[in-house]
C-alpha atoms as a PDB file:
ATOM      1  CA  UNK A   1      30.687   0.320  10.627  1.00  0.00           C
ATOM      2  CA  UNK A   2      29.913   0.227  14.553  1.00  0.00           C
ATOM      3  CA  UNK A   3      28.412   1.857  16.881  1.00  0.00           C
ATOM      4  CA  UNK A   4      26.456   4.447  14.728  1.00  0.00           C
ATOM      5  CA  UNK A   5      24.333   6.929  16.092  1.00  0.00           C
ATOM      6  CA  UNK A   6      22.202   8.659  12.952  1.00  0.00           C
ATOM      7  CA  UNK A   7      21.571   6.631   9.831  1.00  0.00           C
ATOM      8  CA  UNK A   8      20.252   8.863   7.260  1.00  0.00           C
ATOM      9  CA  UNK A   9      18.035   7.072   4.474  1.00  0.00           C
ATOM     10  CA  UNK A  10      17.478   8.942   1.064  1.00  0.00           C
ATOM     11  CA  UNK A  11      15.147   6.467  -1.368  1.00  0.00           C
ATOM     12  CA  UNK A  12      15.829   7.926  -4.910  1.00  0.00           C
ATOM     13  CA  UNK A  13      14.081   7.044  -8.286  1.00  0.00           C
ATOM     14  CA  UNK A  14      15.179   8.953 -11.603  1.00  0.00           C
ATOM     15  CA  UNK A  15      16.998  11.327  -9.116  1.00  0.00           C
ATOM     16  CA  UNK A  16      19.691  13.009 -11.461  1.00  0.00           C
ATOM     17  CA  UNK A  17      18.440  16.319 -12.008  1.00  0.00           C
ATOM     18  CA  UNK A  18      18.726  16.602  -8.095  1.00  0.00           C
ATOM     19  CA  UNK A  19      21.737  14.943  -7.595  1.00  0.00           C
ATOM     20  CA  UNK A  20      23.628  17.964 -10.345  1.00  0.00           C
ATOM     21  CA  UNK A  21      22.301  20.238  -8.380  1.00  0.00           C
ATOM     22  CA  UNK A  22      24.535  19.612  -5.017  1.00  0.00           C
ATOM     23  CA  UNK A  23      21.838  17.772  -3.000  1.00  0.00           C
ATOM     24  CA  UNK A  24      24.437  15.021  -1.687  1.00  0.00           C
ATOM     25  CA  UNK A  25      26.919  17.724  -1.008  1.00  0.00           C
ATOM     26  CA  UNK A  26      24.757  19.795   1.061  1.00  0.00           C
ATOM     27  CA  UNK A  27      23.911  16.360   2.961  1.00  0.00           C
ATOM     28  CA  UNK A  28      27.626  15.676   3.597  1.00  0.00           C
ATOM     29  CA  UNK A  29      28.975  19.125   4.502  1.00  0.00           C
ATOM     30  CA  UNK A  30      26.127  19.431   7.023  1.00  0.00           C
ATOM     31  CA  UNK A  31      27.049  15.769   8.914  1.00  0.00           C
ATOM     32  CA  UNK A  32      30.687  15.959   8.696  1.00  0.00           C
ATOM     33  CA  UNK A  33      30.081  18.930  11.144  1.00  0.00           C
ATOM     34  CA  UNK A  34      28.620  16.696  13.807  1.00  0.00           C
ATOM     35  CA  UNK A  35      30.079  14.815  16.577  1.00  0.00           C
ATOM     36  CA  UNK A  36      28.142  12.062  16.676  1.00  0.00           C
ATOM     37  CA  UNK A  37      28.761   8.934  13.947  1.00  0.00           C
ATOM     38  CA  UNK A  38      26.654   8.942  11.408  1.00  0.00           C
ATOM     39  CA  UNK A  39      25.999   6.754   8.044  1.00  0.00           C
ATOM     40  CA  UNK A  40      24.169   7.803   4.626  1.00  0.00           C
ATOM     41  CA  UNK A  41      22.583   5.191   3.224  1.00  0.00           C
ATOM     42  CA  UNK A  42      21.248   6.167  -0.653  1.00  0.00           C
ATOM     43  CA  UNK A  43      18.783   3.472  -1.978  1.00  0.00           C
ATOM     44  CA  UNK A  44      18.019   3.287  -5.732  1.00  0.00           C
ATOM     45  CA  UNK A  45      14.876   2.422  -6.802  1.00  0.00           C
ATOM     46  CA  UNK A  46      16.349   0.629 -10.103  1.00  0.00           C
ATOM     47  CA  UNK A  47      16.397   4.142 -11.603  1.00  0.00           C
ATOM     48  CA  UNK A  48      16.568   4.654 -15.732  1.00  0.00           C
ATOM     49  CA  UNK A  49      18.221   7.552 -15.361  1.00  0.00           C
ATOM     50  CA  UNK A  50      21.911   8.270 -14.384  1.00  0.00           C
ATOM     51  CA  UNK A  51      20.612   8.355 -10.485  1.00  0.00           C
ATOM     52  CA  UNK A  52      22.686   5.189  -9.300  1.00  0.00           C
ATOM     53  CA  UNK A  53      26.004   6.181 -11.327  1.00  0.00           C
ATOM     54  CA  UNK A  54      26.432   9.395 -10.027  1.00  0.00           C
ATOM     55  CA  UNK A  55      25.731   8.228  -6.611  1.00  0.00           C
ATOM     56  CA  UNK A  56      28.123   5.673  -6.695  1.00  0.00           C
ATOM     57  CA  UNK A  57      30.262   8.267  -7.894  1.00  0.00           C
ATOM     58  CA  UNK A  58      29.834  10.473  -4.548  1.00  0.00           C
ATOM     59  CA  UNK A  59      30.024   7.772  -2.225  1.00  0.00           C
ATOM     60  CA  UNK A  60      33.858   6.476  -3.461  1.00  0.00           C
ATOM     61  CA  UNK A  61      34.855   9.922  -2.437  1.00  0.00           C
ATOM     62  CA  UNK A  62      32.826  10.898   1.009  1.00  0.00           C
ATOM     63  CA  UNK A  63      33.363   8.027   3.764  1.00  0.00           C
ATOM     64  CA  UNK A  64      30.368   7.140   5.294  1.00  0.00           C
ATOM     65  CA  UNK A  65      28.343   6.981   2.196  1.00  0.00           C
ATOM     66  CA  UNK A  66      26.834   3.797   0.517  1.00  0.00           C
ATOM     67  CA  UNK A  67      24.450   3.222  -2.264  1.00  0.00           C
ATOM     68  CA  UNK A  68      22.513   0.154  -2.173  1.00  0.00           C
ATOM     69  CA  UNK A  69      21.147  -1.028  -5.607  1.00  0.00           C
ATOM     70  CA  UNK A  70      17.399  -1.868  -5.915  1.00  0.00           C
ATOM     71  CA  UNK A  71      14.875  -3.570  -8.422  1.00  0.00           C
ATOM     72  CA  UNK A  72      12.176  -0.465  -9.392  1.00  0.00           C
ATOM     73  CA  UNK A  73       9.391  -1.052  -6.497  1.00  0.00           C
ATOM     74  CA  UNK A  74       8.242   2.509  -6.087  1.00  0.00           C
ATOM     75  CA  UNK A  75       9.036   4.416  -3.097  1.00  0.00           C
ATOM     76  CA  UNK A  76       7.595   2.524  -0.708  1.00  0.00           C
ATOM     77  CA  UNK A  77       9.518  -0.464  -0.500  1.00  0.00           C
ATOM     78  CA  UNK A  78      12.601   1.340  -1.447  1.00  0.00           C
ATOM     79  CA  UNK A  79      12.530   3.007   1.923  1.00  0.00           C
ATOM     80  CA  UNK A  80      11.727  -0.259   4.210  1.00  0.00           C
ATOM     81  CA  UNK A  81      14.947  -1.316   2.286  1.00  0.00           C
ATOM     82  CA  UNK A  82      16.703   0.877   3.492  1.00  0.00           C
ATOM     83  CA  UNK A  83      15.239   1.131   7.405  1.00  0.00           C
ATOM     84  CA  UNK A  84      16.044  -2.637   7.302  1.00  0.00           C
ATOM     85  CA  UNK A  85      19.601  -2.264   6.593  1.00  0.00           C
ATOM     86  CA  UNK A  86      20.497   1.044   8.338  1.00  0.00           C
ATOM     87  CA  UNK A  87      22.833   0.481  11.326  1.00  0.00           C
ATOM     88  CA  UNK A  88      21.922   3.721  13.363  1.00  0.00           C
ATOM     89  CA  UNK A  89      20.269   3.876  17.147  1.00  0.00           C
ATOM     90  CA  UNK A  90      18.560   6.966  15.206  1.00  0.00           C
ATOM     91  CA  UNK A  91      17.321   6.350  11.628  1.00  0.00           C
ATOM     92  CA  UNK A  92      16.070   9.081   9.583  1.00  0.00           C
ATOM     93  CA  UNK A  93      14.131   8.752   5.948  1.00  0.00           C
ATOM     94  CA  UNK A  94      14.551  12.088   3.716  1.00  0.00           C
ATOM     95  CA  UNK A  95      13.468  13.306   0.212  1.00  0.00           C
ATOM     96  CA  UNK A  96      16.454  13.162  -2.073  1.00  0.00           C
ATOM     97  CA  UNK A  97      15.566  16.546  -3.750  1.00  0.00           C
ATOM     98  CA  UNK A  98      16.054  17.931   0.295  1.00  0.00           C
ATOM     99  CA  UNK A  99      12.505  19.406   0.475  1.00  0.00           C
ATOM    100  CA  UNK A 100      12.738  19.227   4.049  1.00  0.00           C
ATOM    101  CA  UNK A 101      16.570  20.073   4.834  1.00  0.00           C
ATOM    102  CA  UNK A 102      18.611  17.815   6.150  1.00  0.00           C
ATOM    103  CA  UNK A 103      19.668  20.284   9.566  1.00  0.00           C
ATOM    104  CA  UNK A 104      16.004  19.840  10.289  1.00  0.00           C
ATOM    105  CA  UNK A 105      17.321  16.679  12.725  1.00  0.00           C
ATOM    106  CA  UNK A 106      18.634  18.674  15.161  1.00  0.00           C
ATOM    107  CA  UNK A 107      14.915  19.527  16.265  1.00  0.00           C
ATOM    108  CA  UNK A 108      14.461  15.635  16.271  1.00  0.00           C
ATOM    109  CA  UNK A 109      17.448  14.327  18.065  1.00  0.00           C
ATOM    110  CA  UNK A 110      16.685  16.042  21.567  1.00  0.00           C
ATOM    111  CA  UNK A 111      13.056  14.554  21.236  1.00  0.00           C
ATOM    112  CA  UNK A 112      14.578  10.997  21.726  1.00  0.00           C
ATOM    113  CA  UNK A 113      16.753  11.828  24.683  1.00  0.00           C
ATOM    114  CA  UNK A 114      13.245  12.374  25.992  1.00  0.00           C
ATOM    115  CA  UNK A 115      12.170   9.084  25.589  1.00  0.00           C
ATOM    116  CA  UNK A 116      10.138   9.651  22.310  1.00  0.00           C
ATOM    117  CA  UNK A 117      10.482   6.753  20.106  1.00  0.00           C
ATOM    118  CA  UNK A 118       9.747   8.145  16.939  1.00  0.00           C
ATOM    119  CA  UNK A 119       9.456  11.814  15.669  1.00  0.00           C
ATOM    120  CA  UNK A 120       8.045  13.310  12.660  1.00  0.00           C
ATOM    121  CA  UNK A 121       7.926  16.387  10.560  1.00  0.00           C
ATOM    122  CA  UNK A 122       5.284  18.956  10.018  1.00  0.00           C
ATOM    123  CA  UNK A 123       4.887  21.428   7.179  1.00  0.00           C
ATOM    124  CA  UNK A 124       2.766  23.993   8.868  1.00  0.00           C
ATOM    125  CA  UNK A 125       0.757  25.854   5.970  1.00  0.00           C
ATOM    126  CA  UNK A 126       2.628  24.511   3.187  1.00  0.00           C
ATOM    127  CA  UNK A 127       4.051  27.582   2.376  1.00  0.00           C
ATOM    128  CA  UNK A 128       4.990  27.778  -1.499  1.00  0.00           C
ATOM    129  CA  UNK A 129       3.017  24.999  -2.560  1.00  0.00           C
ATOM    130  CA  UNK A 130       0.200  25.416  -4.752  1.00  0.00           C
ATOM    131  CA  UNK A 131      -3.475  25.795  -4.291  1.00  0.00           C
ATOM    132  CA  UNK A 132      -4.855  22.676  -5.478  1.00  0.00           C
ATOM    133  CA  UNK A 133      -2.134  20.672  -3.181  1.00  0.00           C
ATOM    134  CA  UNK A 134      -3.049  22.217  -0.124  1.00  0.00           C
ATOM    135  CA  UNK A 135      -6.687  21.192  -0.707  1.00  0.00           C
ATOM    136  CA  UNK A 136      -6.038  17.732  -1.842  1.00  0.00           C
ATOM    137  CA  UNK A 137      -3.959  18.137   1.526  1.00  0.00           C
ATOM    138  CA  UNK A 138      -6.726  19.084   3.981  1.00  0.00           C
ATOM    139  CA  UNK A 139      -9.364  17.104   2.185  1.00  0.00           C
ATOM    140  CA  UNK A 140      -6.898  13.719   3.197  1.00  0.00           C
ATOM    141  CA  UNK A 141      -6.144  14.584   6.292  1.00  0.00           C
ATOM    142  CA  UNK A 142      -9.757  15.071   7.118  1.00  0.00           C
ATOM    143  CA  UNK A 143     -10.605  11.529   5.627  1.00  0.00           C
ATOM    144  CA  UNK A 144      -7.319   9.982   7.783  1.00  0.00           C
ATOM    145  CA  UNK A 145      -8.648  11.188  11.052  1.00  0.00           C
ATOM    146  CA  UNK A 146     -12.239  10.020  10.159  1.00  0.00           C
ATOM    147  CA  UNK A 147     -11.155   6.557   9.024  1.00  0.00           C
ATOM    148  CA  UNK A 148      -7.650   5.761  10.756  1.00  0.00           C
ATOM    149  CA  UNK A 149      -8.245   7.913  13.823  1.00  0.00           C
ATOM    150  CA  UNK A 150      -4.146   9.603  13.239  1.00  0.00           C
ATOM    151  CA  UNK A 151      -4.114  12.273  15.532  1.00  0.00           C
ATOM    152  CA  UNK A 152      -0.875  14.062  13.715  1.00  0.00           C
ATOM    153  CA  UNK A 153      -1.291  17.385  11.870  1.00  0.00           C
ATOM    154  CA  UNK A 154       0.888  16.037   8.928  1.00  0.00           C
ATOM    155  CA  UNK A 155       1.197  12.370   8.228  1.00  0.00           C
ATOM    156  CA  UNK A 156       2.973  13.239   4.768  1.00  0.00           C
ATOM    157  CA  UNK A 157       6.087  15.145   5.475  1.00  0.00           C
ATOM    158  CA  UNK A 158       9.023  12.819   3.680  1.00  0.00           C
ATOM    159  CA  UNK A 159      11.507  13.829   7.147  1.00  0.00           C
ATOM    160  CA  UNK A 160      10.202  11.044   9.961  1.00  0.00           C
ATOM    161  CA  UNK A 161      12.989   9.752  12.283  1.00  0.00           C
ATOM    162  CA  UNK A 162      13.018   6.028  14.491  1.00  0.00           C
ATOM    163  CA  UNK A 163      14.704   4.760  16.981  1.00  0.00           C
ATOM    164  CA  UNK A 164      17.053   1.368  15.599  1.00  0.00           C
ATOM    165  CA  UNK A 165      14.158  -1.177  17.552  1.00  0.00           C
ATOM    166  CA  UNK A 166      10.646   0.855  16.653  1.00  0.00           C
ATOM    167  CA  UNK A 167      12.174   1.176  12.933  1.00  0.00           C
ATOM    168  CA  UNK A 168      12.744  -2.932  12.588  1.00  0.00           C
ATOM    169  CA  UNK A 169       9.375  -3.561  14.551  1.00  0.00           C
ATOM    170  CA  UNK A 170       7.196  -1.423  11.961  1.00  0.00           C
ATOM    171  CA  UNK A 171       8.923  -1.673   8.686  1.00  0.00           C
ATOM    172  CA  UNK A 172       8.568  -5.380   8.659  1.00  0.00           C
ATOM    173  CA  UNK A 173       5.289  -5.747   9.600  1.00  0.00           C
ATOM    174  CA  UNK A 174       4.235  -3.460   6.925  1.00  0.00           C
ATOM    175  CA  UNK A 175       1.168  -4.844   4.537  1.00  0.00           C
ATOM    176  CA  UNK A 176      -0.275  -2.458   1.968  1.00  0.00           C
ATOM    177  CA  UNK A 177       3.632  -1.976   1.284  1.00  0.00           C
ATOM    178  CA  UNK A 178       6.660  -3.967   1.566  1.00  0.00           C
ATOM    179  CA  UNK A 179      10.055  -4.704   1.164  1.00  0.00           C
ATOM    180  CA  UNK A 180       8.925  -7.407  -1.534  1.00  0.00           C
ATOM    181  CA  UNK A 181       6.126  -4.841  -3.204  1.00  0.00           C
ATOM    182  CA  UNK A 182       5.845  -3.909  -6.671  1.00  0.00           C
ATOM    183  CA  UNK A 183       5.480  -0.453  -8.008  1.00  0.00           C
ATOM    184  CA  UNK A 184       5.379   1.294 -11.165  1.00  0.00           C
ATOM    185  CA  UNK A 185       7.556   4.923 -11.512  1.00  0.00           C
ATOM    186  CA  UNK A 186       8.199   7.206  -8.304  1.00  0.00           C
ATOM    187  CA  UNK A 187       4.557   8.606  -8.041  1.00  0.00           C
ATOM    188  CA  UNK A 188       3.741   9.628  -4.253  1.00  0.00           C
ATOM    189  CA  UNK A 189       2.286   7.078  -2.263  1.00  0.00           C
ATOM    190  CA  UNK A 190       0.603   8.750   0.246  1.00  0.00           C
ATOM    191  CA  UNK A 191      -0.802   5.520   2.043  1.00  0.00           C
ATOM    192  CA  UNK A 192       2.882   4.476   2.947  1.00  0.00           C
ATOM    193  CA  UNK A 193       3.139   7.072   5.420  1.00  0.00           C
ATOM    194  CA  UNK A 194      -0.410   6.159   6.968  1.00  0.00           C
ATOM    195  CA  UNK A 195       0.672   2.641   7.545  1.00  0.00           C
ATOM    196  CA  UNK A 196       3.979   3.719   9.122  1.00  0.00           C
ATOM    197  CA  UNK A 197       1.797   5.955  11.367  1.00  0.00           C
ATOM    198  CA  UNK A 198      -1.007   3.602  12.334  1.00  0.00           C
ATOM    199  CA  UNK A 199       1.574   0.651  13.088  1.00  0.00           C
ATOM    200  CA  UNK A 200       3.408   2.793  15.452  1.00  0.00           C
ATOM    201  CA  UNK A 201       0.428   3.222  17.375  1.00  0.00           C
ATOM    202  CA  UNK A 202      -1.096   0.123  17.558  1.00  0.00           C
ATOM    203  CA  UNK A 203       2.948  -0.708  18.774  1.00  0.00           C
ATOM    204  CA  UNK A 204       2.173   1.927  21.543  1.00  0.00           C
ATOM    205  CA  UNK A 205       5.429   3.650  19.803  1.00  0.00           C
ATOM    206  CA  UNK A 206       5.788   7.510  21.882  1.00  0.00           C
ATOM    207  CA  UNK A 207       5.279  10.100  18.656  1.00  0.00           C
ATOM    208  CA  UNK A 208       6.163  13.177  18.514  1.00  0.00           C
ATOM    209  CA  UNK A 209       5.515  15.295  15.756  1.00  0.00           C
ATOM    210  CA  UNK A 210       7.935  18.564  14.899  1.00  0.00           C
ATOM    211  CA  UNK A 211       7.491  21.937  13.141  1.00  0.00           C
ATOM    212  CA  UNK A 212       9.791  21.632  10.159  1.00  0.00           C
ATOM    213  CA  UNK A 213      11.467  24.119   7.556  1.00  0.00           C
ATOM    214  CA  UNK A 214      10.036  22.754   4.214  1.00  0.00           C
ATOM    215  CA  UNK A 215      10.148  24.529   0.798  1.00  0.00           C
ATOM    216  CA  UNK A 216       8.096  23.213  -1.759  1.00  0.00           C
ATOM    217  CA  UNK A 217       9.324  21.357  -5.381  1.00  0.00           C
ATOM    218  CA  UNK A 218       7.941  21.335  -8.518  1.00  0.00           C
ATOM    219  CA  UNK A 219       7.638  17.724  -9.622  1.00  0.00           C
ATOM    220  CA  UNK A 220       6.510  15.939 -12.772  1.00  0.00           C
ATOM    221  CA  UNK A 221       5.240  13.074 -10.827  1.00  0.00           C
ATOM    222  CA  UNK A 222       2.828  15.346  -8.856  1.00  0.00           C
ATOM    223  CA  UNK A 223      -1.180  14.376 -10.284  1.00  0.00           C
ATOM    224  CA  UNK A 224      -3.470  15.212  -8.455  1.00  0.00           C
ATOM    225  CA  UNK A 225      -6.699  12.813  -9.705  1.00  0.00           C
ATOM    226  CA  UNK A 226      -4.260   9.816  -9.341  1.00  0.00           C
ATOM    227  CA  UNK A 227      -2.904  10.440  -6.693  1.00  0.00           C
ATOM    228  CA  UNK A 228      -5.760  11.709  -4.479  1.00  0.00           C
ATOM    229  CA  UNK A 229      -7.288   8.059  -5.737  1.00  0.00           C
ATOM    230  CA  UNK A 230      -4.159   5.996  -4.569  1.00  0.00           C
ATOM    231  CA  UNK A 231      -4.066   7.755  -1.101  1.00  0.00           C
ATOM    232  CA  UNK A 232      -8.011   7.009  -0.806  1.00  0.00           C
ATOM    233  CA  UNK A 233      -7.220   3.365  -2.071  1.00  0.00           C
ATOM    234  CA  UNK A 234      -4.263   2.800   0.160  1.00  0.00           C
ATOM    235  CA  UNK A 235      -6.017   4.317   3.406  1.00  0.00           C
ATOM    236  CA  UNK A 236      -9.006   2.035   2.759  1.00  0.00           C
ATOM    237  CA  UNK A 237      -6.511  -0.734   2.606  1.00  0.00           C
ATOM    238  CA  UNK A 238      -4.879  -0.264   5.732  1.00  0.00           C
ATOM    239  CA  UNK A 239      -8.649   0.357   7.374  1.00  0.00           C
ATOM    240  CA  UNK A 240      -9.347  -2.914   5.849  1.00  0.00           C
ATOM    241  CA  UNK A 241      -5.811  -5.084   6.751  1.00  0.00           C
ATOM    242  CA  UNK A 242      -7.091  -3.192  10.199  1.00  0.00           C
ATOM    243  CA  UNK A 243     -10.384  -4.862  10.397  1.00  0.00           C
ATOM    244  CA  UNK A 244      -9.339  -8.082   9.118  1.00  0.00           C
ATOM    245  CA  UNK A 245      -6.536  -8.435  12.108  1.00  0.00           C
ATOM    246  CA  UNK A 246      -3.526  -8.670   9.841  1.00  0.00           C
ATOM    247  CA  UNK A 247      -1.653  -5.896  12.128  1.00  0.00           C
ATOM    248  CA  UNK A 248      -1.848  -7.889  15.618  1.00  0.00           C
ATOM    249  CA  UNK A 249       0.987  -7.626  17.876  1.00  0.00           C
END
């Protein structure tokens, strides 16, 4: 395909609950509407599950879809896979389960025809998500701005858009996390976004960060001990990589 504007990437591990439940549909019926070119690409994270087969599934019957086939390496390098390959000027990463839905773009693509070169979601309040994962929320993003100096309101949302040249510029310069990484099921690795973020700024990348719609998800892979001590791990890591010069330019 040529000459694409939007790329759309959707990382998926042990997704098939979510894909039964219409998810790819509601991706496709919203982009055929568009009049700008567009390409989905859906990358499986070497899933257990029925995840890839039904995927491959949709995509022989919706144009425009392809499902590129992954060894398990947690989220993280599942979506650098997929920035690396996508074709768009405009490439978008999204949750598979649609958290964030996928019309949210429209508030991103006029951000870009003002020169921004990446733009990113933000769940103001976290409405409908639960007590303890608003605090584990505010108590990280207090310890980001202390030790990375992000000055976003949300580093976490899973909707963050790139221009084609910022995209290839961070993803493969990415450390704590990488196309090559290992990983262990589809727990949340909060320290992927943080590296992302503090990349594009020490690229001098133009951010701008967007109210979003987001409704929250129940997930099984949601603990909040482990993962509150991964994100602490993995921001001390990118401090560190930081320190040790491993992000010059």
């Amino acid at each position: 395909m040529k000459n694409v504007y939007l790329s759309v990437v959707i990382p998926a591990y042990n997704e098939e609950y979510n894909l039964r439940t219409g998810v790819l549909d509601l991706v496709s019926d919203y982009l055929k509407k568009q009049k700008y070119s567009w390409e989905v690409l859906f990358v499986d994270d070497g899933s257990s599950d029925a995840t890839a087969k039904i995927a491959d599934d949709f995509s022989k019957n919706h144009k425009n879809f392809f499902v590129l086939k992954e060894p398990h390496r947690g989220k993280g390098g599942t979506v650098i896979a997929g920035m690396l390959r996508a074709k768009g000027d405009v490439i978008l990463f999204t949750d598979t389960d649609q958290a964030t839905p996928i019309d949210q773009v429209e508030k991103f693509l006029p951000k870009f025809e003002e020169g921004y070169d990446i733009v990113i979601g933000s769940r103001s309040g976290r409405k409908g998500a639960p007590l303890l994962r608003k605090l584990m929320a505010y108590g990280f993003a207090f310890l980001r701005t202390i030790i990375l100096r992000l000055p976003y309101k949300d580093t976490q949302c899973g909707f963050k858009a790139f221009r084609n040249e910022a995209s290839r510029e961070i993803f493969k310069r990415m450390k704590v996390f990488s196309e090559k990484g290992q990983g262990k099921g589809a727990g949340v690795t909060a320290g992927f976004d943080l590296e992302v973020l503090y990349l594009a700024r020490k690229l001098k990348y133009k951010v701008a960060e967007v109210p979003v719609t987001w409704n929250h998800k129940e997930s099984e892979r949601i603990n909040a001990i482990r993962d509150s001590w991964e994100g602490l791990r993995d921001l001390l890591r990118v401090r560190i990589n930081a320190l040790q010069g491993k992000y010059k330019v």
